[in-house]
C-alpha atoms as a PDB file:
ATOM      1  CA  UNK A   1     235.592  97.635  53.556  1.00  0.00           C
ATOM      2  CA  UNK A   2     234.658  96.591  57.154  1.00  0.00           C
ATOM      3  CA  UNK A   3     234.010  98.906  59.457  1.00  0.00           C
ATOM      4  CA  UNK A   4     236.502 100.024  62.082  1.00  0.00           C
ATOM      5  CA  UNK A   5     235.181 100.680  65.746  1.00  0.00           C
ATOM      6  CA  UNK A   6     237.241 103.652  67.979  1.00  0.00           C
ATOM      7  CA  UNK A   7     238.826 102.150  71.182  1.00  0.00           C
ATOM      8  CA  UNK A   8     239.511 105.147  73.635  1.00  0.00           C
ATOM      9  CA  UNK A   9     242.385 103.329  75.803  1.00  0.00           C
ATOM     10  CA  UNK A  10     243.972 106.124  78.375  1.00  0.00           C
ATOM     11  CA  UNK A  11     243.783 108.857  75.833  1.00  0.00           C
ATOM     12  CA  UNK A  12     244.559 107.208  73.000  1.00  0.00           C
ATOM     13  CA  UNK A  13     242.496 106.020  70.155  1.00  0.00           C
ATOM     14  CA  UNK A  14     242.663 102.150  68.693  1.00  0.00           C
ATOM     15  CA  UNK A  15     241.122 101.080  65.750  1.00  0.00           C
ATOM     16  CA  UNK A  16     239.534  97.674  66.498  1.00  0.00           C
ATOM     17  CA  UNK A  17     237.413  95.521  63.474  1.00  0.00           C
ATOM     18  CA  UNK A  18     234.092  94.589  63.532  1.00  0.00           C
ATOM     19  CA  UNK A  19     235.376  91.433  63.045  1.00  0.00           C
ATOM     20  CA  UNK A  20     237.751  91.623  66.239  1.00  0.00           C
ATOM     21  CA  UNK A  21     234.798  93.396  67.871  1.00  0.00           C
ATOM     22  CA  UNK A  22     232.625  90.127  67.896  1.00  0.00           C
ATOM     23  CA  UNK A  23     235.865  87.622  68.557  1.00  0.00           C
ATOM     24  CA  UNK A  24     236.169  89.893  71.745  1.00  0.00           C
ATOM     25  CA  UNK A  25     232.341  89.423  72.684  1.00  0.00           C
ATOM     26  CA  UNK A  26     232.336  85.879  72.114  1.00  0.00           C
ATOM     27  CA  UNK A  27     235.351  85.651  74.559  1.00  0.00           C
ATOM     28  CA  UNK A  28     234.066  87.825  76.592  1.00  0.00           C
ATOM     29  CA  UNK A  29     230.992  85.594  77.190  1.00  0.00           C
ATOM     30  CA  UNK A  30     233.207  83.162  77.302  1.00  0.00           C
ATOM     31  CA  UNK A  31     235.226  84.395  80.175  1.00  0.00           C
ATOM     32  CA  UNK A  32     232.211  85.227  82.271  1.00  0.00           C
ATOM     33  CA  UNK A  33     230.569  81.908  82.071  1.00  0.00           C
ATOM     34  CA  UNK A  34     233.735  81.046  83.480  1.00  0.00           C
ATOM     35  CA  UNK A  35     234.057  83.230  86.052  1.00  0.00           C
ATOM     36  CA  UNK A  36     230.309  82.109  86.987  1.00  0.00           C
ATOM     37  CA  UNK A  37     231.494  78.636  87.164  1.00  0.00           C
ATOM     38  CA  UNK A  38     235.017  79.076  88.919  1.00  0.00           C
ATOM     39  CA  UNK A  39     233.180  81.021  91.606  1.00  0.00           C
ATOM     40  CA  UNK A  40     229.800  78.541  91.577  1.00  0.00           C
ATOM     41  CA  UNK A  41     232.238  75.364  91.693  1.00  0.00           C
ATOM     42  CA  UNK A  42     235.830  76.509  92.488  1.00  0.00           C
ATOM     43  CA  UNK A  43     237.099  74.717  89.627  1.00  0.00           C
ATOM     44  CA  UNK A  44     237.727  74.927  86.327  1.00  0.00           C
ATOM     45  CA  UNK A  45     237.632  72.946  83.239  1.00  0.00           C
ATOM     46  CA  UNK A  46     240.668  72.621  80.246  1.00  0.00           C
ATOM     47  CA  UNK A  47     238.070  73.741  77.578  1.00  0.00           C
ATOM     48  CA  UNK A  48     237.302  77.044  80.007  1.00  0.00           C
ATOM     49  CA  UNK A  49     241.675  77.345  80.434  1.00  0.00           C
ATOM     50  CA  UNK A  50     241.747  77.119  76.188  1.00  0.00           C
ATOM     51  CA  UNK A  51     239.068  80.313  76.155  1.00  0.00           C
ATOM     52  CA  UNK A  52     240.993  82.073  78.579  1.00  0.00           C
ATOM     53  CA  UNK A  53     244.791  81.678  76.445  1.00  0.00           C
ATOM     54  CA  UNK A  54     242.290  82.040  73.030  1.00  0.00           C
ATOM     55  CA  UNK A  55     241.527  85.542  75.023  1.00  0.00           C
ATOM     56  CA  UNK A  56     244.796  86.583  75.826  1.00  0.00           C
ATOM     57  CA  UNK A  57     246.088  85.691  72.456  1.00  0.00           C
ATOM     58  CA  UNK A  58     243.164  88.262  70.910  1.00  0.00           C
ATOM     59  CA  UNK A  59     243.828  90.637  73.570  1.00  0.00           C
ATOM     60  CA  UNK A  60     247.818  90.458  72.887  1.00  0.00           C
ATOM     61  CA  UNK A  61     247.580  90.727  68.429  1.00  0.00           C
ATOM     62  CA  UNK A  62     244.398  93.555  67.981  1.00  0.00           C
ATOM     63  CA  UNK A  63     245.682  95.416  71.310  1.00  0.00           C
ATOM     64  CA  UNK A  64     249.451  95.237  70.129  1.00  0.00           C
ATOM     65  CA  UNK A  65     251.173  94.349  73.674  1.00  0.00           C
ATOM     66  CA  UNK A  66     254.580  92.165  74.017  1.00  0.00           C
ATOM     67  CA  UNK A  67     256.333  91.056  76.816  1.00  0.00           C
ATOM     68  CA  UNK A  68     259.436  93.128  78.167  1.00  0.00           C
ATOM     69  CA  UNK A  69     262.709  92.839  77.015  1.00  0.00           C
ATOM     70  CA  UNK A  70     265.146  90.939  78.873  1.00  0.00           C
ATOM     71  CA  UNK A  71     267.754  92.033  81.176  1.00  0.00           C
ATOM     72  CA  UNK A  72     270.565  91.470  78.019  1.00  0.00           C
ATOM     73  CA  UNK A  73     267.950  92.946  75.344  1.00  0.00           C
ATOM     74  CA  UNK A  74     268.472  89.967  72.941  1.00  0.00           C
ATOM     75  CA  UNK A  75     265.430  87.970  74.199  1.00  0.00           C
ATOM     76  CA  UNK A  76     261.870  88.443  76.044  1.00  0.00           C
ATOM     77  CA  UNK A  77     260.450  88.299  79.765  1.00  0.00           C
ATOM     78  CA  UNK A  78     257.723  86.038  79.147  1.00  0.00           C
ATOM     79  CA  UNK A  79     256.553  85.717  81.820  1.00  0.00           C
ATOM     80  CA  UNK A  80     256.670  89.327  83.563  1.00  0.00           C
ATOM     81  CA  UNK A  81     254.017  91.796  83.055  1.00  0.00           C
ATOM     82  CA  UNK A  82     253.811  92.730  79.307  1.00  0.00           C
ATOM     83  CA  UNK A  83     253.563  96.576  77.993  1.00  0.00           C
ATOM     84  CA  UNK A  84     252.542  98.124  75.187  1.00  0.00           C
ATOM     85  CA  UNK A  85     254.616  96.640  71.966  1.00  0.00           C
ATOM     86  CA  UNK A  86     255.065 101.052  71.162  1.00  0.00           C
ATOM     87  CA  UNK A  87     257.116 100.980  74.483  1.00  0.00           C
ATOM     88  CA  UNK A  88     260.910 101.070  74.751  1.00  0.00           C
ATOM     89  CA  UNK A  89     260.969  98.150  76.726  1.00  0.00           C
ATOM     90  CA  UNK A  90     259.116  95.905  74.831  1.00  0.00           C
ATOM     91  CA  UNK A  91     260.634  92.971  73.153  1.00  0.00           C
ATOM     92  CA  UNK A  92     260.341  93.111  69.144  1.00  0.00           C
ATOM     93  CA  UNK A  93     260.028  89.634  67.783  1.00  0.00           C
ATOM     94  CA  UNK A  94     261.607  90.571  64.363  1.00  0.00           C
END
């Protein structure tokens, strides 16, 4: 069985896998090396933009966030700020 590593997020314990664990490091180094650059060069690269949407996409499954319902409750505010897919106001892609 892998192991499981305790997330302490406002209170509240997440299980995260070691697996996830790593993904997040290697993103993470990933994001600062890009951070370094935008800030060295203000610019940025596509391959730096795909790390940053590969980021969010981790960040969005092992952290379980969605985006907000819509105003009509049948579809999702993409684009607004998401919450936390446990909240009454998240959309629920089912």
């Amino acid at each position: 069985m892998k192991s499981k590593f305790k997330v302490n997020i406002d209170m509240k314990d997440i299980l995260v896998t070691e697996e996830q664990r790593m993904k997040f490091l290697d993103l993470y180094n990933k994001l600062h090396h890009t951070l370094l650059y935008v800030h060295d060069c203000s610019d940025i690269t596509l391959s730096q933009i795909a790390s940053l949407e590969e980021l969010k996409c981790l960040m969005h499954s092992a952290l379980k966030f969605s985006p907000q319902k819509n105003e009509d409750g049948e579809g999702s505010n993409w684009y607004n700020d998401w919450v936390l897919s446990c909240d009454e106001t998240a959309y629920k892609n089912e």
